[in-house]
N, C-alpha and C. Protein backbone atom coordinates (compact mmCIF):
# COMPACT_ATOMS: atom_id res chain seq x y z
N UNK A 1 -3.54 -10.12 4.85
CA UNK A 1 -2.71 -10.52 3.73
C UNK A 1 -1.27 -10.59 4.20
N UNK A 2 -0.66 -11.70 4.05
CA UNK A 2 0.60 -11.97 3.99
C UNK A 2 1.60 -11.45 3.05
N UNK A 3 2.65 -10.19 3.78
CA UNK A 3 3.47 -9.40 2.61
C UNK A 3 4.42 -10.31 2.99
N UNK A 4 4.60 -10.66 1.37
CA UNK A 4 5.90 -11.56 0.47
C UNK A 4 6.60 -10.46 -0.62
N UNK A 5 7.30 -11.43 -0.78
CA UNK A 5 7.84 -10.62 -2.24
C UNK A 5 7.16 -11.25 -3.08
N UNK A 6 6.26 -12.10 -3.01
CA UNK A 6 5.23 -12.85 -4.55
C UNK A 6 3.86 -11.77 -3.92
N UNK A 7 3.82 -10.19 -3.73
CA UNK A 7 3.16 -9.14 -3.57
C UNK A 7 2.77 -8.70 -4.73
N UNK A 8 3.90 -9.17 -5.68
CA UNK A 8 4.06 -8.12 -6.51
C UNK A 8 3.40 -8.79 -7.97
N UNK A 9 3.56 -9.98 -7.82
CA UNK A 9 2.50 -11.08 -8.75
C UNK A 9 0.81 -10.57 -8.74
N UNK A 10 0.33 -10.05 -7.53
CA UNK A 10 -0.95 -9.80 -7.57
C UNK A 10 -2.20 -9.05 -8.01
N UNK A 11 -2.96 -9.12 -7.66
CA UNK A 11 -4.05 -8.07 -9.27
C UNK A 11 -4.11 -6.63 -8.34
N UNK A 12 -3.69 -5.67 -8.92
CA UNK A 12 -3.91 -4.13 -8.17
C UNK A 12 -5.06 -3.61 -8.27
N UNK A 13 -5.96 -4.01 -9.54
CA UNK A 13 -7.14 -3.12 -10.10
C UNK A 13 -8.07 -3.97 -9.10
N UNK A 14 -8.75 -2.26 -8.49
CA UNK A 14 -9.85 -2.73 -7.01
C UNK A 14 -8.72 -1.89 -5.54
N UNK A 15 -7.38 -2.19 -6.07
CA UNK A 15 -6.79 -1.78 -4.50
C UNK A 15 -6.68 -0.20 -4.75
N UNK A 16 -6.97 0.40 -3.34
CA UNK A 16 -6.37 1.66 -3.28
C UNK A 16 -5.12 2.24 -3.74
N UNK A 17 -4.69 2.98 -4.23
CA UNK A 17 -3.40 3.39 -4.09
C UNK A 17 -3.12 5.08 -3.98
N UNK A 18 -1.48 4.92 -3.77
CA UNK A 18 -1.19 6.70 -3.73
C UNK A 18 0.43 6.47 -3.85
N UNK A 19 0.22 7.56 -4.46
CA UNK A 19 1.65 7.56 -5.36
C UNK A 19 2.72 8.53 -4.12
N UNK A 20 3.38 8.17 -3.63
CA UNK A 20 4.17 8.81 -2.55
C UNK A 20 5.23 9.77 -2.90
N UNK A 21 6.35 8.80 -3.80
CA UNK A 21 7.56 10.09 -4.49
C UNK A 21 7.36 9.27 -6.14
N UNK A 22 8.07 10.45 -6.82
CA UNK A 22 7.64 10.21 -7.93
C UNK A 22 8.79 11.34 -8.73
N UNK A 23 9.40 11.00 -9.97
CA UNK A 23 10.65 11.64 -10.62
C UNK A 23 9.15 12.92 -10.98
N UNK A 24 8.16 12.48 -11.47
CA UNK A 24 6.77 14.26 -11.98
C UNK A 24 6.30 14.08 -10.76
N UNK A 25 7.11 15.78 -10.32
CA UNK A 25 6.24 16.26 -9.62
C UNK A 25 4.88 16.22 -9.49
N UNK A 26 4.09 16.30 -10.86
CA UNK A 26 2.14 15.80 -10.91
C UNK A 26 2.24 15.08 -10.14
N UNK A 27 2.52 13.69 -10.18
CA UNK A 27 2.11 12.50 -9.79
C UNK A 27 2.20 12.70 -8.45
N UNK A 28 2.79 13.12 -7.74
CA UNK A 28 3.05 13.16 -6.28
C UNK A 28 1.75 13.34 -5.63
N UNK A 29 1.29 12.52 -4.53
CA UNK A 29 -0.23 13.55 -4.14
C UNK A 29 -1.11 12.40 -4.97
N UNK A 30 -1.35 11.77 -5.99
CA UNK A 30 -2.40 11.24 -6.39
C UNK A 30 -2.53 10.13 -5.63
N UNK A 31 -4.23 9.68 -5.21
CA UNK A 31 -4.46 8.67 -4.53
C UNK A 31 -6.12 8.06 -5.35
N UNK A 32 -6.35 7.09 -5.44
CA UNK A 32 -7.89 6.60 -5.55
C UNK A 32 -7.77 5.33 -5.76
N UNK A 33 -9.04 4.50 -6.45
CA UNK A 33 -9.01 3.12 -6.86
C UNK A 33 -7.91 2.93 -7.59
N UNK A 34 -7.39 2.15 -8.02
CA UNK A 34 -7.00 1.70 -9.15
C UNK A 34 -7.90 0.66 -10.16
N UNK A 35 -8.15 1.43 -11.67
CA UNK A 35 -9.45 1.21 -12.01
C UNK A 35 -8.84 0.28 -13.63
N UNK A 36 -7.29 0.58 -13.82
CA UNK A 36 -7.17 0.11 -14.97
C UNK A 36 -5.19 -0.34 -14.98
N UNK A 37 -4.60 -1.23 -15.44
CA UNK A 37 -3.65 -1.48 -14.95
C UNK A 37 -3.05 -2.04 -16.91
N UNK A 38 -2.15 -1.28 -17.62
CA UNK A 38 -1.28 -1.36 -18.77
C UNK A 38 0.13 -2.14 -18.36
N UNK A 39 0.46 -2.58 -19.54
CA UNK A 39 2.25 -2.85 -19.25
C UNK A 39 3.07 -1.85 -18.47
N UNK A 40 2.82 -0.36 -18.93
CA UNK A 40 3.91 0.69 -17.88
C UNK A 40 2.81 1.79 -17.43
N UNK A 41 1.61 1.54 -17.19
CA UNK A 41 0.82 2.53 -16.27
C UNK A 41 -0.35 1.70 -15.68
N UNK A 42 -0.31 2.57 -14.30
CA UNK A 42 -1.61 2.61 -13.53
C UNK A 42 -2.89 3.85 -14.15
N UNK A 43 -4.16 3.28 -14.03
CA UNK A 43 -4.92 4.08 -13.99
C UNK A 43 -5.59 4.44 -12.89
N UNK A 44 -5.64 5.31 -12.15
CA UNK A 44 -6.22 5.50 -11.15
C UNK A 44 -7.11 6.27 -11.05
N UNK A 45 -8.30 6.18 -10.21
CA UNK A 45 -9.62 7.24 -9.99
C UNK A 45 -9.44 8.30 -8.91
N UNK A 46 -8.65 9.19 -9.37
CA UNK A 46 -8.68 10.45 -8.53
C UNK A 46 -8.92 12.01 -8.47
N UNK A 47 -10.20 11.88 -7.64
CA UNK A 47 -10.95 13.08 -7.78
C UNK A 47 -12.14 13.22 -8.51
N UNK A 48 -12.65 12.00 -9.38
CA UNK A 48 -13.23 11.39 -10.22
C UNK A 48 -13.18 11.77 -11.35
N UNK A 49 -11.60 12.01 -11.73
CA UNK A 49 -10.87 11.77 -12.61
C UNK A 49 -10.25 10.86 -13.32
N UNK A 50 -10.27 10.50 -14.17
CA UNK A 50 -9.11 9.19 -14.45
C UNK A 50 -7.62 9.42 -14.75
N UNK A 51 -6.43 9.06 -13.69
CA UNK A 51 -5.68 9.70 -14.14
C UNK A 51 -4.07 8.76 -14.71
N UNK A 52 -3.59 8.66 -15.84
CA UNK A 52 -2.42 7.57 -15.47
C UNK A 52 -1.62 8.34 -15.11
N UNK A 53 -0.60 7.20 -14.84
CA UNK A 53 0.56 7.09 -14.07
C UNK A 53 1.61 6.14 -14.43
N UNK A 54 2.60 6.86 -15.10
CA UNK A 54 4.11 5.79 -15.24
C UNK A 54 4.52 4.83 -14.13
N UNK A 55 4.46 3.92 -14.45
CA UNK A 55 5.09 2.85 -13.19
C UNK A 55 6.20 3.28 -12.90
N UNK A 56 7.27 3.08 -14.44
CA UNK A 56 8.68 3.51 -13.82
C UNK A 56 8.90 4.23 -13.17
N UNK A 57 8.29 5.61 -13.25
CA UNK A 57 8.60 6.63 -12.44
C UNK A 57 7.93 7.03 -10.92
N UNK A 58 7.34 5.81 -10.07
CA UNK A 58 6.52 6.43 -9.40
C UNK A 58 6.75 5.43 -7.80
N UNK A 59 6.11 5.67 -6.67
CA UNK A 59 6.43 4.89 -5.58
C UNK A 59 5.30 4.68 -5.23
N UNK A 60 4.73 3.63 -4.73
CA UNK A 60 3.11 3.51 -4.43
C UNK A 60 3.29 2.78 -3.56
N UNK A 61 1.99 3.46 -2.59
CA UNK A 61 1.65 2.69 -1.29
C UNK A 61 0.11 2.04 -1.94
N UNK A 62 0.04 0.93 -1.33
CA UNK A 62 -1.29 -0.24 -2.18
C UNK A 62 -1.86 -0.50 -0.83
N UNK A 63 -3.23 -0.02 -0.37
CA UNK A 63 -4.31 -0.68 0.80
C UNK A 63 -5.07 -1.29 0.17
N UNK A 64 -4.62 -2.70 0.64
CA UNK A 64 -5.71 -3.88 -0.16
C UNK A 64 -7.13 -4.08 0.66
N UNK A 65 -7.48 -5.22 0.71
CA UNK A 65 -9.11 -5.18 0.99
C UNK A 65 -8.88 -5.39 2.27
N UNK A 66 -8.02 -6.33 3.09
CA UNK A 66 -7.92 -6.59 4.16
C UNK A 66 -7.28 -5.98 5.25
N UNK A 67 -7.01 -4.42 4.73
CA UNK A 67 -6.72 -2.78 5.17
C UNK A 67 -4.67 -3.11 5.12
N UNK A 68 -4.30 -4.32 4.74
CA UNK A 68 -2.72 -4.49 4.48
C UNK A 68 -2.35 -2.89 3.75
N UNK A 69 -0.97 -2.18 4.09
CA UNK A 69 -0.67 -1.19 3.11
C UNK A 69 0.85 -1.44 2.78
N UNK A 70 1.14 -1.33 1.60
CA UNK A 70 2.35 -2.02 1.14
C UNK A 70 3.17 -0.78 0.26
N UNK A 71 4.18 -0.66 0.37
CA UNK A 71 5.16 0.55 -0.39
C UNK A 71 5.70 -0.92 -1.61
N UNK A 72 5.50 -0.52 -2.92
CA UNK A 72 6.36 -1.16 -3.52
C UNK A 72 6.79 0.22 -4.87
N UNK A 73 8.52 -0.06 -4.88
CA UNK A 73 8.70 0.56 -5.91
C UNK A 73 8.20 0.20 -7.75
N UNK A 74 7.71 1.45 -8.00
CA UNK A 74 6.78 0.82 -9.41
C UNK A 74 8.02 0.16 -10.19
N UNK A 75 8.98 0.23 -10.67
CA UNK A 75 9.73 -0.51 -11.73
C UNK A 75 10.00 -2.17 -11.27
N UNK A 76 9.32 -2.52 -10.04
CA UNK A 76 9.19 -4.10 -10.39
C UNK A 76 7.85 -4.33 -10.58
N UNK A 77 6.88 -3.46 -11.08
CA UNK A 77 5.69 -4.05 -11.41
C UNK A 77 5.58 -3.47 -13.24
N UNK A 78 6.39 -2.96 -13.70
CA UNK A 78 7.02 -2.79 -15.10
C UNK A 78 6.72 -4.26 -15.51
N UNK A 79 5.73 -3.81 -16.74
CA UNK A 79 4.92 -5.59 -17.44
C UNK A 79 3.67 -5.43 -17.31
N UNK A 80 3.74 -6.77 -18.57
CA UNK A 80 1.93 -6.78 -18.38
C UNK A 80 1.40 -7.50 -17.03
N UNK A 81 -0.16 -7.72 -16.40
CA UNK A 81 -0.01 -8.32 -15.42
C UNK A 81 0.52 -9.88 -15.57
N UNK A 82 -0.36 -10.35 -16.49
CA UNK A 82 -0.38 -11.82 -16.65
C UNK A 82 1.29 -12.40 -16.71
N UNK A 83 1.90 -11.16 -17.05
CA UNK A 83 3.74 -11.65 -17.26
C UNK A 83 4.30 -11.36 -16.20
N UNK A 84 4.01 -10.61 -15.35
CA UNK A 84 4.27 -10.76 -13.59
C UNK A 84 4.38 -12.28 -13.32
N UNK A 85 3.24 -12.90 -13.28
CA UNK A 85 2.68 -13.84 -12.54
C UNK A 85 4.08 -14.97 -12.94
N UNK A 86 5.06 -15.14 -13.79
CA UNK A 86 5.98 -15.70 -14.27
C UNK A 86 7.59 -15.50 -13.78
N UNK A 87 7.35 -13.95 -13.38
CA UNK A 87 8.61 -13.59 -13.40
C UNK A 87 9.25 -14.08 -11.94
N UNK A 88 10.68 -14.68 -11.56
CA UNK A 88 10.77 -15.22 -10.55
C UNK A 88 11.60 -13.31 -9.51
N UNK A 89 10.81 -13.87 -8.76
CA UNK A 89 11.42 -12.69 -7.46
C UNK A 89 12.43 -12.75 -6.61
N UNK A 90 13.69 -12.15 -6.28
CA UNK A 90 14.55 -11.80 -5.30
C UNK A 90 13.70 -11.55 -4.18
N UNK A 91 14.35 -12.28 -3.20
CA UNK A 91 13.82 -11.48 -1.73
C UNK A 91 14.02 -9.98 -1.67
N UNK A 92 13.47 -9.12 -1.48
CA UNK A 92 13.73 -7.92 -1.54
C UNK A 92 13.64 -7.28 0.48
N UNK A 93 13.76 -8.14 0.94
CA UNK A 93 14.41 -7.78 2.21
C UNK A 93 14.61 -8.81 3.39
């Protein structure tokens, strides 16, 4: 997979994730599928738990299918998905 900044347009539910730093302490440490994806949370399967997770508040590393692993900060994925797919992107490096 080719990392762009149109990364962030893409479907998460299916990719791994793990929440790296995070303003709640909880969140820090969580890793599994991502099984369910809201306007401002991830749901993730960890521990075979279901657990959310504030976007705003959180930093996630994403291993997609093709073992790519990507750090994106959660407050540009703040939205529903389908309203991602619209929003125009800054190069972000």
């Amino acid at each position: 997979m080719k990392v762009t900044p149109d990364i962030i347009r893409g479907e998460f539910i299916g990719a791994e994730g793990k929440i790296t730093k995070s303003r709640h302490a909880d969140y820090a440490g969580i890793s599994g599928e991502v099984i369910n994806e809201t306007k401002n949370t991830f749901t993730i399967l960890h521990a075979g738990k279901a657990k959310s997770v504030i976007k705003d508040s959180a930093v996630f590393h994403f291993k997609f299918s093709d073992g790519t692993i990507v750090e994106i900060d959660g407050k540009l994925l703040v939205g529903r998905p389908e309203d991602r797919l619209k929003k125009s992107v800054k190069r972000l490096w």
